[in-house]
PDB file of N, CA and C in Angstrom:
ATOM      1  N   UNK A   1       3.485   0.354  27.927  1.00  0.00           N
ATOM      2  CA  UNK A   1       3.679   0.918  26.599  1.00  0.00           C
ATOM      3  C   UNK A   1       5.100   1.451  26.478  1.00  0.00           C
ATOM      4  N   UNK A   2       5.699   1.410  25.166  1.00  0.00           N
ATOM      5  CA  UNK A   2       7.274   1.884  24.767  1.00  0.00           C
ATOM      6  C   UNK A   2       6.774   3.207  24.991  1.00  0.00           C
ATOM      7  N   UNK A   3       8.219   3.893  25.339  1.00  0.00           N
ATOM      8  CA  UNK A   3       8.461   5.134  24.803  1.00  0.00           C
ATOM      9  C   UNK A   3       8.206   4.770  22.988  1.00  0.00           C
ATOM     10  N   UNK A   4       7.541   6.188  22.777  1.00  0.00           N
ATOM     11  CA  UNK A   4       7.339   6.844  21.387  1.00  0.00           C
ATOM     12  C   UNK A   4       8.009   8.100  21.119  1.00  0.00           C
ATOM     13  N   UNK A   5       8.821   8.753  21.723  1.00  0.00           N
ATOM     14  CA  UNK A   5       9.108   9.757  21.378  1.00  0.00           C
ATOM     15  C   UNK A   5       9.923  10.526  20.378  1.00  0.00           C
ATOM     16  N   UNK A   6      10.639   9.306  19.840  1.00  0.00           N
ATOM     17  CA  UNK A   6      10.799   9.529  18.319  1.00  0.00           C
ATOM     18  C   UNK A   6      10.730   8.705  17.300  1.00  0.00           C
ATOM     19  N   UNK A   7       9.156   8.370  17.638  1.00  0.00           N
ATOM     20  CA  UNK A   7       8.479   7.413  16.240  1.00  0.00           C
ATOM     21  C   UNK A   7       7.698   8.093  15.583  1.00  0.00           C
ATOM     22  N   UNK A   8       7.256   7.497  14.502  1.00  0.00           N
ATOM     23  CA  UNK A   8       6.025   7.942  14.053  1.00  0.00           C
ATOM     24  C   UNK A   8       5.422   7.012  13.500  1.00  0.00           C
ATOM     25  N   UNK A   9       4.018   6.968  14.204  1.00  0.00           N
ATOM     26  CA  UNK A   9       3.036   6.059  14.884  1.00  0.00           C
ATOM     27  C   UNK A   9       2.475   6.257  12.862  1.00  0.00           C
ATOM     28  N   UNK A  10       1.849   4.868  12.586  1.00  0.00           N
ATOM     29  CA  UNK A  10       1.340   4.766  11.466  1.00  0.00           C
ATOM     30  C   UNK A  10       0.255   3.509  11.620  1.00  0.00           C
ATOM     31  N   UNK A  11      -1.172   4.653  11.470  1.00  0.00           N
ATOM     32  CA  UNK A  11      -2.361   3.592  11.637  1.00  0.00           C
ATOM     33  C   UNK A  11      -2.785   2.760  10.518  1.00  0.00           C
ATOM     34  N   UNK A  12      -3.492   1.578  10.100  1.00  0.00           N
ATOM     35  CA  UNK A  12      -3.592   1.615   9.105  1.00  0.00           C
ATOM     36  C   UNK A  12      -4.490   0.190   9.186  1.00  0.00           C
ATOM     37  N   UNK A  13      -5.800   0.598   8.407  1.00  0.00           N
ATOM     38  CA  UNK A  13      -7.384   0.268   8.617  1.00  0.00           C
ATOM     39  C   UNK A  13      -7.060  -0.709   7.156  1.00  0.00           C
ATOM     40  N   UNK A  14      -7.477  -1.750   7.296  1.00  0.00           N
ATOM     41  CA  UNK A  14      -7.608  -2.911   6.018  1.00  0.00           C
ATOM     42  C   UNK A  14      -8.671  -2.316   5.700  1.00  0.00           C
ATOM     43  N   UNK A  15      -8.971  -2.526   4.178  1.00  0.00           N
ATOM     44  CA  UNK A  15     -10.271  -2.104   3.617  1.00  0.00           C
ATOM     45  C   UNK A  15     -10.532  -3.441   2.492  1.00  0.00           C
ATOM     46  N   UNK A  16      -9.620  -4.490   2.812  1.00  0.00           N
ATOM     47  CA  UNK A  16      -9.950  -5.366   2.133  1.00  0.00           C
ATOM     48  C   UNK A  16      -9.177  -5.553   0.598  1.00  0.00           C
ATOM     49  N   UNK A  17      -8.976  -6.563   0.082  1.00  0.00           N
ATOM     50  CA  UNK A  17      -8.055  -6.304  -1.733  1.00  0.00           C
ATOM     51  C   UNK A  17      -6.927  -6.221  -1.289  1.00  0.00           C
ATOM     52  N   UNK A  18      -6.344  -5.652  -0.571  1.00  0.00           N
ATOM     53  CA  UNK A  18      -4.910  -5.092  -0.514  1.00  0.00           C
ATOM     54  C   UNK A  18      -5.147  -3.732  -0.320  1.00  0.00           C
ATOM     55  N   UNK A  19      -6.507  -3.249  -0.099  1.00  0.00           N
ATOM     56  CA  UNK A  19      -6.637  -1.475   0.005  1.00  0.00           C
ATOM     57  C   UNK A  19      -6.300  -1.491   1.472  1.00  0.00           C
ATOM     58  N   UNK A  20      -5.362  -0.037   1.752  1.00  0.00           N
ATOM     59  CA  UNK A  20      -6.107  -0.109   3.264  1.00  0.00           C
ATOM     60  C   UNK A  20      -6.457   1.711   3.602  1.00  0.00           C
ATOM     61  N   UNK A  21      -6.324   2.070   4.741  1.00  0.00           N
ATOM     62  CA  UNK A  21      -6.291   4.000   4.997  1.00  0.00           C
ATOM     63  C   UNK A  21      -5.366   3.534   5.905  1.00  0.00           C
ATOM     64  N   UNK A  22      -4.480   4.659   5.755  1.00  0.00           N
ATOM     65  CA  UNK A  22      -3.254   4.736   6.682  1.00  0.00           C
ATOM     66  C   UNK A  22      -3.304   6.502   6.479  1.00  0.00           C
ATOM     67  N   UNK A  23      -2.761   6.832   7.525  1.00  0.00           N
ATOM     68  CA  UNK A  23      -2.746   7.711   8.578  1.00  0.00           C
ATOM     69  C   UNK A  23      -1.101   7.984   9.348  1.00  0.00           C
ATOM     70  N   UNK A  24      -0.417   8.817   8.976  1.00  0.00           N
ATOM     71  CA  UNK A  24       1.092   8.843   9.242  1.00  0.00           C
ATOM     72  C   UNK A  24       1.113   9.921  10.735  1.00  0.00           C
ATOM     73  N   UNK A  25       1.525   9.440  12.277  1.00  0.00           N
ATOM     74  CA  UNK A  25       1.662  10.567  13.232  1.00  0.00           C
ATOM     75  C   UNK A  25       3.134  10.498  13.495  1.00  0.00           C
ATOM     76  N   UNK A  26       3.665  12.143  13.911  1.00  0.00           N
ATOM     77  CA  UNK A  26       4.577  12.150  14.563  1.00  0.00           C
ATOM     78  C   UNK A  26       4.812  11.963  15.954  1.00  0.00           C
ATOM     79  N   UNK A  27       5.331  11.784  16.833  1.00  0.00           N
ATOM     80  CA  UNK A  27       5.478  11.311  17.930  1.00  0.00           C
ATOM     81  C   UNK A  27       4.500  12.162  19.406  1.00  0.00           C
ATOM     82  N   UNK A  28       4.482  13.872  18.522  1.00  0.00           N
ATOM     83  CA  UNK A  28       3.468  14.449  19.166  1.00  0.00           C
ATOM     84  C   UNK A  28       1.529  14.624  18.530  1.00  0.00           C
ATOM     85  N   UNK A  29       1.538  13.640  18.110  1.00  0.00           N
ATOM     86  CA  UNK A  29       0.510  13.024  17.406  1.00  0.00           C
ATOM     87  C   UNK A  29       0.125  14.150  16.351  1.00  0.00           C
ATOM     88  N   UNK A  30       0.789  14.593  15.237  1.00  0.00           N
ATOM     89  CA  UNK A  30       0.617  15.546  14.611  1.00  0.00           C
ATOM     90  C   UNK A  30       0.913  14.762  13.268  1.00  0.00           C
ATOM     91  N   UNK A  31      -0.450  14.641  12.262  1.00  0.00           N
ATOM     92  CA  UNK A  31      -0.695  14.256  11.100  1.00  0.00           C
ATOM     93  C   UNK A  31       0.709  15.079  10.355  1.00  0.00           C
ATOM     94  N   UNK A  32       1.573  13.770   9.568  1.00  0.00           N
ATOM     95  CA  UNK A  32       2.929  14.452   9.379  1.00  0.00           C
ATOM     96  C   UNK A  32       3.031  14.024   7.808  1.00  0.00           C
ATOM     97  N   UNK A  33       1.725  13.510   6.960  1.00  0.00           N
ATOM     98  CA  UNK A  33       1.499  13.214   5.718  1.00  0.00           C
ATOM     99  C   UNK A  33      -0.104  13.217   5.360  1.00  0.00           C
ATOM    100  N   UNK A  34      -0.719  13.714   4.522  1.00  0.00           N
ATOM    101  CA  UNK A  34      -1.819  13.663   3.987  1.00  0.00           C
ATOM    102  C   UNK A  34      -2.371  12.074   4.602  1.00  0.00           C
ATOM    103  N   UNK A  35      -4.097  11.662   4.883  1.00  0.00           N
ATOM    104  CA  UNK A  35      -4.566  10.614   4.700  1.00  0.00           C
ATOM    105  C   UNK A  35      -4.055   9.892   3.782  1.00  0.00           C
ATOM    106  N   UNK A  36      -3.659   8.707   3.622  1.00  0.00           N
ATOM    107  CA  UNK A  36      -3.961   7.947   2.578  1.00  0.00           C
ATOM    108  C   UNK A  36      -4.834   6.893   2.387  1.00  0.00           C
ATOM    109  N   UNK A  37      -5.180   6.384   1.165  1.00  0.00           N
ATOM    110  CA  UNK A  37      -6.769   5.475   1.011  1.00  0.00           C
ATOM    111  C   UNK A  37      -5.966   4.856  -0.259  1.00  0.00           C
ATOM    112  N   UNK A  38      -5.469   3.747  -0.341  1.00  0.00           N
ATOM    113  CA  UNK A  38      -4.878   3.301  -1.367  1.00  0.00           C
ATOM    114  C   UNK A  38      -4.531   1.356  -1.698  1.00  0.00           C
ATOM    115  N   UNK A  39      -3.750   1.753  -2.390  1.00  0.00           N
ATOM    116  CA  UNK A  39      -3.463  -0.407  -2.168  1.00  0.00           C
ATOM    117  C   UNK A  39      -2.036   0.170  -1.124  1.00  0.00           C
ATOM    118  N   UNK A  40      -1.643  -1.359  -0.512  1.00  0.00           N
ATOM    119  CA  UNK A  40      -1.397  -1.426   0.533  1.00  0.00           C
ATOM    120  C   UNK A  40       0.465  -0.889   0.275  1.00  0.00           C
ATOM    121  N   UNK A  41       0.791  -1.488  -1.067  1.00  0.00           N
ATOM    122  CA  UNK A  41       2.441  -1.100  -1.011  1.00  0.00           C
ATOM    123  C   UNK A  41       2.388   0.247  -1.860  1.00  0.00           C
ATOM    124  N   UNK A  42       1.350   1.222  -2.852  1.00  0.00           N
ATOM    125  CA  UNK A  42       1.804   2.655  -2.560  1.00  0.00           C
ATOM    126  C   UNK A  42       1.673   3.030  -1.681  1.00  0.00           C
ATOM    127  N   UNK A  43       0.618   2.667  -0.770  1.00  0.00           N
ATOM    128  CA  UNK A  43       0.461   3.529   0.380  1.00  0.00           C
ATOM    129  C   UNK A  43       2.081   3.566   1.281  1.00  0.00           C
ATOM    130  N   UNK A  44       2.772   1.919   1.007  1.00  0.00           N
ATOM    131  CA  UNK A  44       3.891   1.928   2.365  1.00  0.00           C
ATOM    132  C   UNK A  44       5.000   2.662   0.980  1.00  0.00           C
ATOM    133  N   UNK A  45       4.893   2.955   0.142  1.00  0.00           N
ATOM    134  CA  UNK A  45       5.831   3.851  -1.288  1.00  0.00           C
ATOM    135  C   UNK A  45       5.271   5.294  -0.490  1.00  0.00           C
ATOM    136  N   UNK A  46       4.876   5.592   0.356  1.00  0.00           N
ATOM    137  CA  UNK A  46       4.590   7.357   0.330  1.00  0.00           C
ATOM    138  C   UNK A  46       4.966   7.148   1.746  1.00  0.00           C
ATOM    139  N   UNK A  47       5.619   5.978   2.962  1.00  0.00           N
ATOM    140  CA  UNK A  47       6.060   6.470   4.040  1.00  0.00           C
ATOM    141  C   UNK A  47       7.031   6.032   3.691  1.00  0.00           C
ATOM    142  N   UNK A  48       8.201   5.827   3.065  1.00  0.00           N
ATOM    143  CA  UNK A  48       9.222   5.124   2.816  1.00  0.00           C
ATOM    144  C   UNK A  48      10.478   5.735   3.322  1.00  0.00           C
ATOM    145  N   UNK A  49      10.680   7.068   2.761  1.00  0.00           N
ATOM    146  CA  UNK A  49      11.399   7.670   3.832  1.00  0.00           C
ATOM    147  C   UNK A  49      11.264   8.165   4.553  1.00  0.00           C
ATOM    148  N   UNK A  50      10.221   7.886   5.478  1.00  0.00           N
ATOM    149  CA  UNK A  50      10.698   8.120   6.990  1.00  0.00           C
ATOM    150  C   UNK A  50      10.968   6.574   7.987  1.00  0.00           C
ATOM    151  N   UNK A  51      11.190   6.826   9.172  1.00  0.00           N
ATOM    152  CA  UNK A  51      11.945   5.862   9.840  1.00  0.00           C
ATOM    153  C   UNK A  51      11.310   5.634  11.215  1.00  0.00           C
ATOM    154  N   UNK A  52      11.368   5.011  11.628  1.00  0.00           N
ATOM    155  CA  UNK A  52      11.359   4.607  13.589  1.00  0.00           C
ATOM    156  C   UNK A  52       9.605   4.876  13.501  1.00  0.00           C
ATOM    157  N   UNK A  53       9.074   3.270  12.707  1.00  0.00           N
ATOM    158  CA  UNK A  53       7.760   2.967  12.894  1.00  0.00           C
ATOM    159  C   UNK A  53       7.613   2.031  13.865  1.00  0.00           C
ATOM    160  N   UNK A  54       5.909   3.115  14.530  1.00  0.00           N
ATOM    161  CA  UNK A  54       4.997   2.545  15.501  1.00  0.00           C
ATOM    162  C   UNK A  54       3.986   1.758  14.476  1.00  0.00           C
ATOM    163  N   UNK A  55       3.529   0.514  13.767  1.00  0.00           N
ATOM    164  CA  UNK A  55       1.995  -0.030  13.099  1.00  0.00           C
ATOM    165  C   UNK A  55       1.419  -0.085  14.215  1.00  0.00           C
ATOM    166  N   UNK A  56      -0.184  -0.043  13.880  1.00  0.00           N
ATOM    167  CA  UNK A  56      -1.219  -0.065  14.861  1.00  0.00           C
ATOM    168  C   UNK A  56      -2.432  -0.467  13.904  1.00  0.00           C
ATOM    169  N   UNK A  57      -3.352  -1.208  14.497  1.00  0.00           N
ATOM    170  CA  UNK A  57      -3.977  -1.157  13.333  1.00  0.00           C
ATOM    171  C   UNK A  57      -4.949  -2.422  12.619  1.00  0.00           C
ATOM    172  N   UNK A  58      -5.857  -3.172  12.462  1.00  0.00           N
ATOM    173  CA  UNK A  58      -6.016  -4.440  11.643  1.00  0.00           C
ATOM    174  C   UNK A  58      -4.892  -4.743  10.632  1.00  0.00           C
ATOM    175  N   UNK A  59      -4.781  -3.453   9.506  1.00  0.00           N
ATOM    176  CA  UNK A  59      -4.454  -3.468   8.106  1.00  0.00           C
ATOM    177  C   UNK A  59      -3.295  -3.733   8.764  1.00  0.00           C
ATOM    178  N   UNK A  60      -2.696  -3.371   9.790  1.00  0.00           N
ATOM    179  CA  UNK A  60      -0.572  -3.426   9.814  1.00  0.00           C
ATOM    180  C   UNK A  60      -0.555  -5.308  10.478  1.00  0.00           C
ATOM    181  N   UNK A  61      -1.203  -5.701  10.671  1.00  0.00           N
ATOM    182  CA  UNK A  61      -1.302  -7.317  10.964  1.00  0.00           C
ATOM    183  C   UNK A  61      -1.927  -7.894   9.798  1.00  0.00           C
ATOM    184  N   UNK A  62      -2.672  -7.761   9.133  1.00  0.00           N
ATOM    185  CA  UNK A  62      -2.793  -8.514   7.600  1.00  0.00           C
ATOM    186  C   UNK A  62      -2.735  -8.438   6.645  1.00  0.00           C
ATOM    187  N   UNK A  63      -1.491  -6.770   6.763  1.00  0.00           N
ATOM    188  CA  UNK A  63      -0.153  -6.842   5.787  1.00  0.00           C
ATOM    189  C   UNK A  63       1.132  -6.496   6.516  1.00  0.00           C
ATOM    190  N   UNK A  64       1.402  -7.442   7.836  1.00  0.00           N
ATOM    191  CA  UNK A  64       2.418  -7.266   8.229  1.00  0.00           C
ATOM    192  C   UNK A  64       3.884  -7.863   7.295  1.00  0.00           C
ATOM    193  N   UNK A  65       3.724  -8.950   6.779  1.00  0.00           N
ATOM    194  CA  UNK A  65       5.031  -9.811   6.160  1.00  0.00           C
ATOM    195  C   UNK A  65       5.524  -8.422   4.531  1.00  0.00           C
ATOM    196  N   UNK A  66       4.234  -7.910   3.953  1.00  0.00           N
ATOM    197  CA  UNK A  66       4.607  -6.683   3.250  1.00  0.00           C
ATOM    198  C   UNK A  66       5.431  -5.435   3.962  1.00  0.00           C
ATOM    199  N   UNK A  67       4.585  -5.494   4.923  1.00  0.00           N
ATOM    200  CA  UNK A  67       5.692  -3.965   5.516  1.00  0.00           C
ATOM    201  C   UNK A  67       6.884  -4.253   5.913  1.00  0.00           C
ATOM    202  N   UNK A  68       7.121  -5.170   6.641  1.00  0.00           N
ATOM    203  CA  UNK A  68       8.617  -5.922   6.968  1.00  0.00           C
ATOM    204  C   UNK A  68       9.059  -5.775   5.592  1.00  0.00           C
ATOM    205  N   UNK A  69       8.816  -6.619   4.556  1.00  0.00           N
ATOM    206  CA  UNK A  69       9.586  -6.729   3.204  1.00  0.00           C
ATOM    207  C   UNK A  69       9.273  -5.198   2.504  1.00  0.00           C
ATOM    208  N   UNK A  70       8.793  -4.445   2.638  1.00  0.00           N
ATOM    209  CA  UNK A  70       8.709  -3.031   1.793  1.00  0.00           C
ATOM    210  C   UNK A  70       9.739  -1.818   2.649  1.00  0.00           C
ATOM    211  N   UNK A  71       9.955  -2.168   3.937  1.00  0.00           N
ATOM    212  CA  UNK A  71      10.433  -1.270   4.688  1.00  0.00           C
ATOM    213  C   UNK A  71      11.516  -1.881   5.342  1.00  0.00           C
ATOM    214  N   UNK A  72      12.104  -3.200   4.718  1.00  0.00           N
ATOM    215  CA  UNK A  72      13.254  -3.093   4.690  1.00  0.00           C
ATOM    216  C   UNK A  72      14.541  -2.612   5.682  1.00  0.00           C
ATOM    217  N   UNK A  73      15.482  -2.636   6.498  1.00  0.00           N
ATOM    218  CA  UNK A  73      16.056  -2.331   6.935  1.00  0.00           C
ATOM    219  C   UNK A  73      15.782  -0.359   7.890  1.00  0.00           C
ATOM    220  N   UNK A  74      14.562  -0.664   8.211  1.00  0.00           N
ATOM    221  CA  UNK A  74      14.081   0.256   8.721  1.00  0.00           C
ATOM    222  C   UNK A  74      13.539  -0.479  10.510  1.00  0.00           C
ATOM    223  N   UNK A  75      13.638   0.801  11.190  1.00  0.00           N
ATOM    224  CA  UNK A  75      13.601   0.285  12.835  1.00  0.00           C
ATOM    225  C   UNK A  75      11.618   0.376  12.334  1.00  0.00           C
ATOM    226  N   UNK A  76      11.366  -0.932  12.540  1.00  0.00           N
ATOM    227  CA  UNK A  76       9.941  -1.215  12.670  1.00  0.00           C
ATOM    228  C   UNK A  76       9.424  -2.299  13.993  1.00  0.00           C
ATOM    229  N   UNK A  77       8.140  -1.323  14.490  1.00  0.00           N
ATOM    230  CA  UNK A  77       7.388  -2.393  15.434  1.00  0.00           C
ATOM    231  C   UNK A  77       6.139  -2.268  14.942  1.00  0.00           C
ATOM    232  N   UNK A  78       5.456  -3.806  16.035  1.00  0.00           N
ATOM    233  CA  UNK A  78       4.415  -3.332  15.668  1.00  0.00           C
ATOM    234  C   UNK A  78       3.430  -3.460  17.383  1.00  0.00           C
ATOM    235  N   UNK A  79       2.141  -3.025  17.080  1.00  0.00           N
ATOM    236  CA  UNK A  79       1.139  -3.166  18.485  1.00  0.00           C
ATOM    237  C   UNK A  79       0.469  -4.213  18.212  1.00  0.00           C
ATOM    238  N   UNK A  80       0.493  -5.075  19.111  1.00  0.00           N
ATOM    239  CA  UNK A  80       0.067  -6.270  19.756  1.00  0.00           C
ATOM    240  C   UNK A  80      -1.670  -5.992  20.385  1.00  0.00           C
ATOM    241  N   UNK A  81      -2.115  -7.532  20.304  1.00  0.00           N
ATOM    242  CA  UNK A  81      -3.380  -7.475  21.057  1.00  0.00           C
ATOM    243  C   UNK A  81      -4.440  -6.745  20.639  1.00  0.00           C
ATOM    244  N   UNK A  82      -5.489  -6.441  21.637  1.00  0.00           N
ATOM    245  CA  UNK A  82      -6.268  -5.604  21.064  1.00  0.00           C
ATOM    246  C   UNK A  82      -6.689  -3.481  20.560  1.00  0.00           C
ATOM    247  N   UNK A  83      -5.511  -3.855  21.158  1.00  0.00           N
ATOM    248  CA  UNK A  83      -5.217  -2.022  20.151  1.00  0.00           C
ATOM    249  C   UNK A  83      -4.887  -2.252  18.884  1.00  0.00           C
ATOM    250  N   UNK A  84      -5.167  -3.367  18.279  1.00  0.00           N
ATOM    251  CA  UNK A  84      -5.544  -3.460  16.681  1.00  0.00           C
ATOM    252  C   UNK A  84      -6.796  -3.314  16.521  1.00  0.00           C
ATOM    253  N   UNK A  85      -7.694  -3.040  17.354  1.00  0.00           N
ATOM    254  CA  UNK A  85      -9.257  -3.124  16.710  1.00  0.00           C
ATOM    255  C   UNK A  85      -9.749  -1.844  16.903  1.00  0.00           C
ATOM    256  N   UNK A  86      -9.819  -1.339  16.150  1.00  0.00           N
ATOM    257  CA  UNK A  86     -10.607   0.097  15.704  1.00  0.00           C
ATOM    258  C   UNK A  86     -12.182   0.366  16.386  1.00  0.00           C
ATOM    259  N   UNK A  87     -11.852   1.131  17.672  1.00  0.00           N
ATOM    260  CA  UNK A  87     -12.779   1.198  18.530  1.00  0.00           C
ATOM    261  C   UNK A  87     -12.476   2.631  18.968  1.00  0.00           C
ATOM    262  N   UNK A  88     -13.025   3.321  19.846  1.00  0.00           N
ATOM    263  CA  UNK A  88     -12.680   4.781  20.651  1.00  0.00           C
ATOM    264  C   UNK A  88     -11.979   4.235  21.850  1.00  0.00           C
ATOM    265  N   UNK A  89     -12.198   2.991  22.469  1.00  0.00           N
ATOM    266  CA  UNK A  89     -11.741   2.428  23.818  1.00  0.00           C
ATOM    267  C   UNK A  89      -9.886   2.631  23.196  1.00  0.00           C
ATOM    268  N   UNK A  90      -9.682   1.672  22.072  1.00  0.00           N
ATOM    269  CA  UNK A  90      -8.341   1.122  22.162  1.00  0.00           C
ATOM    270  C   UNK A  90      -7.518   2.687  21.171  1.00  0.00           C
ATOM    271  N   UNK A  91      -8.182   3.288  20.765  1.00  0.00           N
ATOM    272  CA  UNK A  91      -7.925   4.573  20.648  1.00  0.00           C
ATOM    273  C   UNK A  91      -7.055   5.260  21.477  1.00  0.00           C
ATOM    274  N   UNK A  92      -7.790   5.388  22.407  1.00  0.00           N
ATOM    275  CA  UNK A  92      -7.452   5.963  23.661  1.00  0.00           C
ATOM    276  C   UNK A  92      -6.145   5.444  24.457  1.00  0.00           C
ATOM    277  N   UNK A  93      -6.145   4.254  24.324  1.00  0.00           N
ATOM    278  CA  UNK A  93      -5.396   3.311  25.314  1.00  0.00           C
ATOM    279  C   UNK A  93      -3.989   3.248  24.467  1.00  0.00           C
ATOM    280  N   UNK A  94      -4.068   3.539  23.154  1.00  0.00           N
ATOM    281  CA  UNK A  94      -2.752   3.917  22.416  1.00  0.00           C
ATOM    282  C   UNK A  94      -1.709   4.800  22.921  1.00  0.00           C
ATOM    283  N   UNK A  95      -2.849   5.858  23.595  1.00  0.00           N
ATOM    284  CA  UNK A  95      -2.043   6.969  23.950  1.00  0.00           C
ATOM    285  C   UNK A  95      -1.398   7.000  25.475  1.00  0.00           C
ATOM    286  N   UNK A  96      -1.922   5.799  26.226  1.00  0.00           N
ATOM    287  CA  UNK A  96      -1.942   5.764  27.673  1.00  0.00           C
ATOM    288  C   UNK A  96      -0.487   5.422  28.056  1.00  0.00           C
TER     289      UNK A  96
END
């Protein structure tokens, strides 16, 4: 796993439509924006300025080509494999 120590990790659960829940952490895993539950580009309109994204997530892989194009010249990655699937196992293993 990368160093994270000055990202902020952004989860973000497809809900299908273009909805998804995203979830904004700072690097010491400290909720650093309200939940959001929305369509997929206000939701990436309310992290916009901030910078040095971790995606994690279903929703950040089947709206990855949006976040690239919404976030723009911003340091973005994303997590690979199965710490996209919303489980307590790969939860965990985020943090490992």
């Amino acid at each position: 796993m990368q160093n994270v120590d000055n990202d902020n990790i952004i989860s973000v659960i497809d809900a299908r439509n273009e909805e998804v829940y995203l979830g904004a952490f700072d690097s010491n895993h400290k909720l650093i924006l309200d939940y959001i539950a929305d369509n997929i580009n206000i939701a990436l309109d309310k992290i916009k300025d901030l910078d040095n994204f971790i995606f994690i997530g279903d929703g950040s892989i089947v709206n990855k080509e949006k976040i690239k194009e919404k976030l723009q010249g911003k340091s973005i990655r994303f997590i690979d494999g199965n710490l996209n699937n919303q489980n307590a196992v790969s939860v965990r293993n985020m943090w490992l």
